[in-house]
N, C-alpha and C. Protein backbone atom coordinates (compact mmCIF):
# COMPACT_ATOMS: atom_id res chain seq x y z
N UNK A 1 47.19 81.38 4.35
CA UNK A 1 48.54 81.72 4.77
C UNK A 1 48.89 80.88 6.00
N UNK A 2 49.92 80.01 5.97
CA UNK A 2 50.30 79.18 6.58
C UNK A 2 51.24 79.80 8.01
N UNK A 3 51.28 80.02 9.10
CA UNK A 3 51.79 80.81 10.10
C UNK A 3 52.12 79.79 11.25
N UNK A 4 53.52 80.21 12.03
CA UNK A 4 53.87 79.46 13.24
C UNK A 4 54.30 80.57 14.25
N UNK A 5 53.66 80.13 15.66
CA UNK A 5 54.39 81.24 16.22
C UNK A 5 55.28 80.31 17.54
N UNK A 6 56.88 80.58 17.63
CA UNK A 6 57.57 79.63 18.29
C UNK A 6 57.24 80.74 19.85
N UNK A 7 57.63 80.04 20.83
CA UNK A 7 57.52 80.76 22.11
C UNK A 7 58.39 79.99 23.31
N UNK A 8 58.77 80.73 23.94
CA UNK A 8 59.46 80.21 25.65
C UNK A 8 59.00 80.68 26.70
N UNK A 9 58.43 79.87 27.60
CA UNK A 9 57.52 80.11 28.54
C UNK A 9 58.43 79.25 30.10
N UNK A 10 58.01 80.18 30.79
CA UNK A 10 59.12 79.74 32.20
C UNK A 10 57.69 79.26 33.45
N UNK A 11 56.55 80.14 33.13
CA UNK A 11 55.86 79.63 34.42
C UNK A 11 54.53 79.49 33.16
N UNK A 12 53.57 79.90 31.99
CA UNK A 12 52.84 79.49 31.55
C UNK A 12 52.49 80.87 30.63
N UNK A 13 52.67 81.80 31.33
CA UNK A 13 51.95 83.25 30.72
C UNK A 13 52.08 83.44 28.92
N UNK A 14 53.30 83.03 28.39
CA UNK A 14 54.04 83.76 27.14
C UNK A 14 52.81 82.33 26.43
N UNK A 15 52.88 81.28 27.00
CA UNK A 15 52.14 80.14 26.23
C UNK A 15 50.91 81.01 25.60
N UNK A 16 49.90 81.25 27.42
CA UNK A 16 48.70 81.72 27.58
C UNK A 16 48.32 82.89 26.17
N UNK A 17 49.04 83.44 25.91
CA UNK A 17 49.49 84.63 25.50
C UNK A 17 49.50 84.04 24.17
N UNK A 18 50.51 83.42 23.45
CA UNK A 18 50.72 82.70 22.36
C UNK A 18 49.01 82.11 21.89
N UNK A 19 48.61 81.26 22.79
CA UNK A 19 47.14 80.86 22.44
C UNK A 19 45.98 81.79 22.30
N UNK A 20 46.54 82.64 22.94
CA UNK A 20 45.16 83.97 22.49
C UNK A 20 45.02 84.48 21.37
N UNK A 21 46.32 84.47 20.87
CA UNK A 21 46.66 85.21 19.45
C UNK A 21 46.58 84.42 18.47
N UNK A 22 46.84 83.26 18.88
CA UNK A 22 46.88 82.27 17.50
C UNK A 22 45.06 82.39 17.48
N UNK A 23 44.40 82.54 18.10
CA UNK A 23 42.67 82.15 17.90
C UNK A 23 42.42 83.32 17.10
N UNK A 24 43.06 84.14 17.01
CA UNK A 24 42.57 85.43 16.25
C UNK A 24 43.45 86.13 15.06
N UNK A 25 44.01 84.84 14.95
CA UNK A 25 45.00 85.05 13.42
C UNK A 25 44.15 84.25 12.32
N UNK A 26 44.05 84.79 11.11
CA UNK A 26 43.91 83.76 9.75
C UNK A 26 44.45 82.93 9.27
N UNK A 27 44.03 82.04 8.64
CA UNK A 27 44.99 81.18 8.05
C UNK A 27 45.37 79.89 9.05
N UNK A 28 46.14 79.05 8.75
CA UNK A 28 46.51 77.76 9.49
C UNK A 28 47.88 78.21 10.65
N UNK A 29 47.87 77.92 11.74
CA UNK A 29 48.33 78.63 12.65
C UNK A 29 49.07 77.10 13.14
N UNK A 30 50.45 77.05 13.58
CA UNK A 30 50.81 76.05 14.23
C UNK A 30 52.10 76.30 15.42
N UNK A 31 51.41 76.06 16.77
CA UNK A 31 52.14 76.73 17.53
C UNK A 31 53.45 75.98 18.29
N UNK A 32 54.25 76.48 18.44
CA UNK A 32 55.66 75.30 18.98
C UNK A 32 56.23 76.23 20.45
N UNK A 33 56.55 75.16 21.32
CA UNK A 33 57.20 75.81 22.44
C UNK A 33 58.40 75.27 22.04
N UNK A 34 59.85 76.46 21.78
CA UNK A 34 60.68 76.29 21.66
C UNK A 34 61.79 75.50 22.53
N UNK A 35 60.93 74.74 23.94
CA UNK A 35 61.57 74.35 25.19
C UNK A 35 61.27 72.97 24.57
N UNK A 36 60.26 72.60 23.78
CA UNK A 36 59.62 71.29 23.36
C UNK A 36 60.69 70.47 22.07
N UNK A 37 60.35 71.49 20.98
CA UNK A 37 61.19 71.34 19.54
C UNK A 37 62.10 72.41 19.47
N UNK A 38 63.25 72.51 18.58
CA UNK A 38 63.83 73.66 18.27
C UNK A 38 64.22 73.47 16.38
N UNK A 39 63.93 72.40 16.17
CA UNK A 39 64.41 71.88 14.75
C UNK A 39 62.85 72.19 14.05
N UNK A 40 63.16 73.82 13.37
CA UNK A 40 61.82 73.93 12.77
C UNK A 40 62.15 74.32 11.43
N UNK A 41 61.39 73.52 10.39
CA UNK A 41 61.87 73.71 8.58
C UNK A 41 60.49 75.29 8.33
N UNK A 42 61.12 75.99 8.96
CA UNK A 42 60.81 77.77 8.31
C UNK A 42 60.19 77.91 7.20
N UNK A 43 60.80 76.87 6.15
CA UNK A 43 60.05 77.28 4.39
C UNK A 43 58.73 77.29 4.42
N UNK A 44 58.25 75.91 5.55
CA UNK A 44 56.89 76.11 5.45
C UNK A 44 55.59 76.75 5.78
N UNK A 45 55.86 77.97 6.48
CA UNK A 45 55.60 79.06 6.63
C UNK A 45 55.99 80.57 6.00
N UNK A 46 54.72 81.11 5.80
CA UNK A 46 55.10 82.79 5.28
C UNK A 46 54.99 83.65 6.37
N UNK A 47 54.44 83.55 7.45
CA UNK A 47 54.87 84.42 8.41
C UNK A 47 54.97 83.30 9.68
N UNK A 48 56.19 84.25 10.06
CA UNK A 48 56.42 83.74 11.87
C UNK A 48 56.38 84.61 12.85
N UNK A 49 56.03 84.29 14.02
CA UNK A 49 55.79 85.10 15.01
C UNK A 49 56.54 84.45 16.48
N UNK A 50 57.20 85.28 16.85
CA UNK A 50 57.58 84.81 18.10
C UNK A 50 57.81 85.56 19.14
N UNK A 51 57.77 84.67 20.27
CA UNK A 51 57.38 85.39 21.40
C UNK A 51 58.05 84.39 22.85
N UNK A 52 58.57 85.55 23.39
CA UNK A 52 59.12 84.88 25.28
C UNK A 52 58.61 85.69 26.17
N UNK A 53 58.86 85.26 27.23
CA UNK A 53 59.07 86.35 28.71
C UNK A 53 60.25 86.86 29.39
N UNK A 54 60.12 87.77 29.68
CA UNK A 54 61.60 88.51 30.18
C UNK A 54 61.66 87.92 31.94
N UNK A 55 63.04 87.56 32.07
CA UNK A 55 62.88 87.25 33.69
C UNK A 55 64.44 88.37 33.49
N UNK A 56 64.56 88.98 34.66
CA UNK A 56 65.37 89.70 34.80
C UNK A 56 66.19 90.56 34.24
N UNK A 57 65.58 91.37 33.32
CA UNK A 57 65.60 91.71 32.12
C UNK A 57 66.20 91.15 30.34
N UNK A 58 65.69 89.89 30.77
CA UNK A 58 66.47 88.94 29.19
C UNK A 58 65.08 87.98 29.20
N UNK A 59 65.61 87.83 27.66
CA UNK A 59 64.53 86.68 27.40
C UNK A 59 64.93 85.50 27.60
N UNK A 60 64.17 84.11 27.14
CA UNK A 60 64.82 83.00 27.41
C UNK A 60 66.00 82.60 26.54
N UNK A 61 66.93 81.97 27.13
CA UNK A 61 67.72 81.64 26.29
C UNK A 61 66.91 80.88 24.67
N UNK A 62 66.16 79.84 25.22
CA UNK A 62 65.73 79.27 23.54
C UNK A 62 65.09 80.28 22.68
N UNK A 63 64.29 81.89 22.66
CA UNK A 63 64.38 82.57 22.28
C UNK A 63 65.53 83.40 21.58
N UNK A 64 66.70 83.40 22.33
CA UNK A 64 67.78 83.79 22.08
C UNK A 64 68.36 83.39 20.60
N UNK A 65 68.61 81.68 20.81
CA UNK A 65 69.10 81.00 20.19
C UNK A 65 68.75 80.58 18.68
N UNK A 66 67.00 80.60 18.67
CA UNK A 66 66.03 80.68 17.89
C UNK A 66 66.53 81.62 16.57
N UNK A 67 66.58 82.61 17.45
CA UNK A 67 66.51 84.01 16.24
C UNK A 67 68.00 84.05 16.05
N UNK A 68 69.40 83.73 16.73
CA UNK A 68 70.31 83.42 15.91
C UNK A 68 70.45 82.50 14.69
N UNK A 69 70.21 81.32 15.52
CA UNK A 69 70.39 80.39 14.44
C UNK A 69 69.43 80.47 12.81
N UNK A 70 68.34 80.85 13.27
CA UNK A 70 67.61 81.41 11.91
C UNK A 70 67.28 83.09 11.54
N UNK A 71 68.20 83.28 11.84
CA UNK A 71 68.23 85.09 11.40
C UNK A 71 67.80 85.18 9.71
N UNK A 72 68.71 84.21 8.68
CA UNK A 72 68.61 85.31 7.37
C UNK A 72 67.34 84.84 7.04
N UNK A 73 67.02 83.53 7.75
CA UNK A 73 65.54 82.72 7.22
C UNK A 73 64.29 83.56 7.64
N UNK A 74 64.44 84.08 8.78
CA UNK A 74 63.06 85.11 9.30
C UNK A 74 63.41 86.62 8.99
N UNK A 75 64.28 87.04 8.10
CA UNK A 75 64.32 88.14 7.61
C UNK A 75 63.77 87.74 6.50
N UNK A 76 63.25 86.95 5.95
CA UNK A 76 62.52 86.91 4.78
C UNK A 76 60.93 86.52 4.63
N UNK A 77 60.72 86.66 6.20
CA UNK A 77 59.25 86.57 6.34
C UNK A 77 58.36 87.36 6.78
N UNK A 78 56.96 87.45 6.74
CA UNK A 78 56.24 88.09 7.47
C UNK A 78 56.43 88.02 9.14
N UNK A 79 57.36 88.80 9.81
CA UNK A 79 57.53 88.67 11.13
C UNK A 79 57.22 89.57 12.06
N UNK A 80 56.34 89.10 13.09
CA UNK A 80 55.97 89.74 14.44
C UNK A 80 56.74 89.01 15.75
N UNK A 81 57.00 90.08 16.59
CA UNK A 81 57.77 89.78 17.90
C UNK A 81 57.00 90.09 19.03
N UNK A 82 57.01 89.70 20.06
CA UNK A 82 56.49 89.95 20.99
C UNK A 82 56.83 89.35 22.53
N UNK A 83 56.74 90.15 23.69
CA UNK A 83 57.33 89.35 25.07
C UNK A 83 55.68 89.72 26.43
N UNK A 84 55.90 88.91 26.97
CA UNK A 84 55.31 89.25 28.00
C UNK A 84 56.29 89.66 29.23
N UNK A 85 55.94 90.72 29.71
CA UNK A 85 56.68 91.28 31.03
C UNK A 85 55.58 91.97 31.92
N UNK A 86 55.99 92.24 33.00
CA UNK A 86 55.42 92.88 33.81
C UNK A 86 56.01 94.60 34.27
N UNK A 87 56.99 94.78 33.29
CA UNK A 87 56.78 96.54 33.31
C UNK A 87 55.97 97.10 32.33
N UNK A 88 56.19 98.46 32.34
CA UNK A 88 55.19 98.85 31.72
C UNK A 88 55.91 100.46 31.01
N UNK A 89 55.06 101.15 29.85
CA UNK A 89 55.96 102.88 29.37
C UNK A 89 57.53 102.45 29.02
N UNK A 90 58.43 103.13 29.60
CA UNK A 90 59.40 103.39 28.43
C UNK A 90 60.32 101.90 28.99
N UNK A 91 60.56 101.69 30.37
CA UNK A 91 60.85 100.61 30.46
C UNK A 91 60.46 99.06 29.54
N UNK A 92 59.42 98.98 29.35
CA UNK A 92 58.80 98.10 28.45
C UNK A 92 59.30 97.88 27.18
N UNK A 93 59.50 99.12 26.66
CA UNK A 93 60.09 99.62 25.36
C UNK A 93 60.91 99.50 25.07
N UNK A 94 62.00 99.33 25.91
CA UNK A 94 63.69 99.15 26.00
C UNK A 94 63.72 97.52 25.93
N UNK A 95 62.94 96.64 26.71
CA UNK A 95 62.82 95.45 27.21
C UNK A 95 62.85 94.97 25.80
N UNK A 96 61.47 95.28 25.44
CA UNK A 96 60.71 94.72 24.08
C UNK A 96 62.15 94.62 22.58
N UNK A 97 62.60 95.69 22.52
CA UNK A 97 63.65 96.50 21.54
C UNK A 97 65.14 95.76 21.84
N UNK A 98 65.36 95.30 23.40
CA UNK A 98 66.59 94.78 23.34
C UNK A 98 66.42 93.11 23.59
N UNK A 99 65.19 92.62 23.45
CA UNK A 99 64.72 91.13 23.60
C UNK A 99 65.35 90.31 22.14
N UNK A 100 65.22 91.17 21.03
CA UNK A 100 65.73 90.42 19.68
C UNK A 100 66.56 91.24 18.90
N UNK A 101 67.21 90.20 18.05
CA UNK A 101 68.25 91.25 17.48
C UNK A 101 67.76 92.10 16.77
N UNK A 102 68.48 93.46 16.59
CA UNK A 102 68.00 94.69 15.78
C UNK A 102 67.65 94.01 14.34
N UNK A 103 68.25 93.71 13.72
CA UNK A 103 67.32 93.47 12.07
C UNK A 103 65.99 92.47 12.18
N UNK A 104 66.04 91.85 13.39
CA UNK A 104 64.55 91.34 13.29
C UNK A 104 63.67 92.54 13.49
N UNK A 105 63.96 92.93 14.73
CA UNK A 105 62.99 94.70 15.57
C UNK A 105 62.82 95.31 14.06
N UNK A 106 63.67 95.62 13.17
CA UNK A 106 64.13 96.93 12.10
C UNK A 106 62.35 96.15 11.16
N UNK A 107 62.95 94.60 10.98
CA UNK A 107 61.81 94.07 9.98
C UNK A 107 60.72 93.92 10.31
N UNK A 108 59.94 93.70 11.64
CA UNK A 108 58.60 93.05 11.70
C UNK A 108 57.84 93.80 11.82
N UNK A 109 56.70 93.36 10.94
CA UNK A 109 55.46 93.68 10.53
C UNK A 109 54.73 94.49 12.38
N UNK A 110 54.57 93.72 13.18
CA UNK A 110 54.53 93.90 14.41
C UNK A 110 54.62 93.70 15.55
N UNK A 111 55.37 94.07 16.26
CA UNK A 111 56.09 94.23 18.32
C UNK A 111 54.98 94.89 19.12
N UNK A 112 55.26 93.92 20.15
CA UNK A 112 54.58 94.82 20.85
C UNK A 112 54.87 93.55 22.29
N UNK A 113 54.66 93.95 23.74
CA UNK A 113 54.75 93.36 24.95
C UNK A 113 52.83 93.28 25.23
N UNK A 114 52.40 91.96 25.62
CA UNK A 114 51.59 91.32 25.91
C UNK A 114 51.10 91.02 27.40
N UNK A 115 51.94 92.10 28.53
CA UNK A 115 51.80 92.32 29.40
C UNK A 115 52.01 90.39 30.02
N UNK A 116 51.69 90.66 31.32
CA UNK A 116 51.99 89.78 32.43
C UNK A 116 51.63 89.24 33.43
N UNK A 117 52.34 87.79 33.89
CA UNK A 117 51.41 87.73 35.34
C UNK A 117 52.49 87.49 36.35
N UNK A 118 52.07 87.27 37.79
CA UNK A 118 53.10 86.80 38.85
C UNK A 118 52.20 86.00 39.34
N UNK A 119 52.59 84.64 39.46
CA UNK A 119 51.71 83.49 39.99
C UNK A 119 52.00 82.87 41.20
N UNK A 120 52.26 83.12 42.38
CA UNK A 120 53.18 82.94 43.35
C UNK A 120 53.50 81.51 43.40
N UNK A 121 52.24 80.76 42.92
CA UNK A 121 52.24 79.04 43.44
C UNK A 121 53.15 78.66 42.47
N UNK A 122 53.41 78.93 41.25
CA UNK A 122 54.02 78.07 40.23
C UNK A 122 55.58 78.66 40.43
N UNK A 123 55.58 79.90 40.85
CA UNK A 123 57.30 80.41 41.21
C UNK A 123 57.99 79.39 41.98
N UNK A 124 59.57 79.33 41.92
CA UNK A 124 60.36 78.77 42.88
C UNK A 124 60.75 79.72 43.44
N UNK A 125 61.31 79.43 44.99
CA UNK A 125 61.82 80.50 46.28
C UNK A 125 62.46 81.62 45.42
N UNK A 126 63.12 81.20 44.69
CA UNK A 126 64.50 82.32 44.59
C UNK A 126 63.23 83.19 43.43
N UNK A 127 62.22 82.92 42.64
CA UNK A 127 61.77 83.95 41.90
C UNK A 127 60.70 84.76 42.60
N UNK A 128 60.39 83.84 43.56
CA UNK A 128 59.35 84.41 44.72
C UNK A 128 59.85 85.46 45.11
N UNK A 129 61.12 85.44 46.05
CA UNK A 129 61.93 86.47 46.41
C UNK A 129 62.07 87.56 45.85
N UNK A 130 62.63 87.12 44.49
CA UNK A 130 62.99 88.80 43.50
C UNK A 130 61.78 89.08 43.05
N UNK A 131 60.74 88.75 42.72
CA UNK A 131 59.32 89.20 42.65
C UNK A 131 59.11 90.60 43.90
N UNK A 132 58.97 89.73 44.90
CA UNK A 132 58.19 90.73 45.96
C UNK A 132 59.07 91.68 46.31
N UNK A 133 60.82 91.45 45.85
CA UNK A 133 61.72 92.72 46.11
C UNK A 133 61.62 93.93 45.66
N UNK A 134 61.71 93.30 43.97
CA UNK A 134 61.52 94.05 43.23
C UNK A 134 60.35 94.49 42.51
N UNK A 135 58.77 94.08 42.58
CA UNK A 135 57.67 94.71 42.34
C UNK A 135 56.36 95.29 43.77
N UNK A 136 57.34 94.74 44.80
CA UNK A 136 56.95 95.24 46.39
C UNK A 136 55.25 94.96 46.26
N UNK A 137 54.95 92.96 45.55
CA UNK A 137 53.80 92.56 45.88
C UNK A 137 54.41 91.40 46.49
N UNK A 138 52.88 90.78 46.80
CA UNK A 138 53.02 89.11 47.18
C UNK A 138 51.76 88.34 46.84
N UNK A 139 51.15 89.07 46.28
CA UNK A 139 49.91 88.44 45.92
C UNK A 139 49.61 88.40 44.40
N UNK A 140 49.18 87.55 43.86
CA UNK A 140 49.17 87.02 42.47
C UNK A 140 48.44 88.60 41.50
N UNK A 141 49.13 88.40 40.54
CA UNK A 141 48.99 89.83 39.46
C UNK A 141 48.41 89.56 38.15
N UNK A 142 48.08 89.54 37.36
CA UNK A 142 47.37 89.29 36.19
C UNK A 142 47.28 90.82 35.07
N UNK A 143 48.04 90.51 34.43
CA UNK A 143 47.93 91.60 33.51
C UNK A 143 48.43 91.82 31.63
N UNK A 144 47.73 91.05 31.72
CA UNK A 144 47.63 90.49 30.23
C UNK A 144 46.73 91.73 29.33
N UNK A 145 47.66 92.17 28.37
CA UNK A 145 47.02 93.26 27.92
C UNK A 145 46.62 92.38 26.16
N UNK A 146 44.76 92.20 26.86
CA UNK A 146 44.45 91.88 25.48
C UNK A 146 44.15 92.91 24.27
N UNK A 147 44.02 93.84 24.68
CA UNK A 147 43.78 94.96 23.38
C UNK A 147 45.27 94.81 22.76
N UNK A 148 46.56 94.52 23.33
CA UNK A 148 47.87 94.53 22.46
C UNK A 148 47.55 93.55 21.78
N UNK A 149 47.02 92.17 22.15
CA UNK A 149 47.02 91.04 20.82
C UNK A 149 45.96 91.13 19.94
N UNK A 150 44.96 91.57 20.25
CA UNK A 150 44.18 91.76 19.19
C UNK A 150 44.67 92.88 17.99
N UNK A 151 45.44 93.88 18.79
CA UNK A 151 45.46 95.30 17.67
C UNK A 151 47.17 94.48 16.94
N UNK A 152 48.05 93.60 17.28
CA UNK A 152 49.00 92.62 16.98
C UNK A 152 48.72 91.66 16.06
N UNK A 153 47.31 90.93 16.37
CA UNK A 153 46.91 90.27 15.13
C UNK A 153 45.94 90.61 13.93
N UNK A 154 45.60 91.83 13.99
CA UNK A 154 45.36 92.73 13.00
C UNK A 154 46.59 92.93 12.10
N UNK A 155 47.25 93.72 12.70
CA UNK A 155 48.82 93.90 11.82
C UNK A 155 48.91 92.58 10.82
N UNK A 156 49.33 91.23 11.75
CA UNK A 156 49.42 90.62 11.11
C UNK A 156 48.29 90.11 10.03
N UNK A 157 47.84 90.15 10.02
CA UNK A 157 46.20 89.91 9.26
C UNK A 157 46.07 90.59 8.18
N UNK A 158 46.84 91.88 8.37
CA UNK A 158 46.55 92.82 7.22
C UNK A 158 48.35 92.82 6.13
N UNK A 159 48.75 91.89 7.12
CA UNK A 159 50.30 91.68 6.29
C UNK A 159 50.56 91.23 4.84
């Protein structure tokens, strides 16, 4: 089973994240940063998977754009969604649910948030700032929840 998972990554995490999962999927796996390519022929894949990071509660725009422009094409596939953020419980849930459009959420096989990091060195001032405002740290965070991608690429595995 031939699989791509597209992704948008702002400081590295959603990549990091993307590469963990692809090592523990079956089948031929081919991964695209949607910041790199955006012209992707879909047929040649049976499942897609995609995945961003939320900065201020939205995903990236090329995420955005992604799942418009190919909506009726990934309603006809094996599809998993997924974001990395750094909240967590029902907040997360809302994040995750309003990151893609409802008939993708309604269809995929499996969602889920892949947790997060805050890297201070790779931030610019202005994300530095709303970082330490709004999560009242300053020191680098790491929280990558690998039990979500593994129990994520099961789903898919068993799709």
């Amino acid at each position: 089973m031939k699989t791509i998972i597209v992704y948008s990554t702002k400081y590295g995490t959603t990549e990091k994240c993307a590469n963990s999962l692809s090592k523990k999927l079956s089948g031929e796996i081919d991964l695209v940063n949607l910041k790199s390519i955006n012209d992707i022929d879909l047929s040649l894949y049976e499942r897609v998977i995609i995945g961003g990071s939320i900065y201020l509660g939205r995903i990236q725009k090329e995420v955005t754009n992604f799942c418009s422009n190919n909506l009726e094409a990934l309603k006809e596939k094996k599809l998993g969604l997924f974001i990395c953020c750094m909240r967590d419980g029902n907040e997360m849930d809302i994040q995750l649910k309003a990151a893609f459009p409802q008939e993708l959420v309604d269809k995929a096989i499996a969602i889920d948030a892949f947790g997060g990091e805050f890297i201070f060195d790779k931030m610019g001032f202005i994300d530095r700032f709303i970082v330490k405002k709004v999560s009242k740290t300053d020191k680098d965070t790491s929280n990558i929840l690998e039990t979500n991608i593994v129990d994520f690429s099961e789903l898919m595995n068993n799709a």
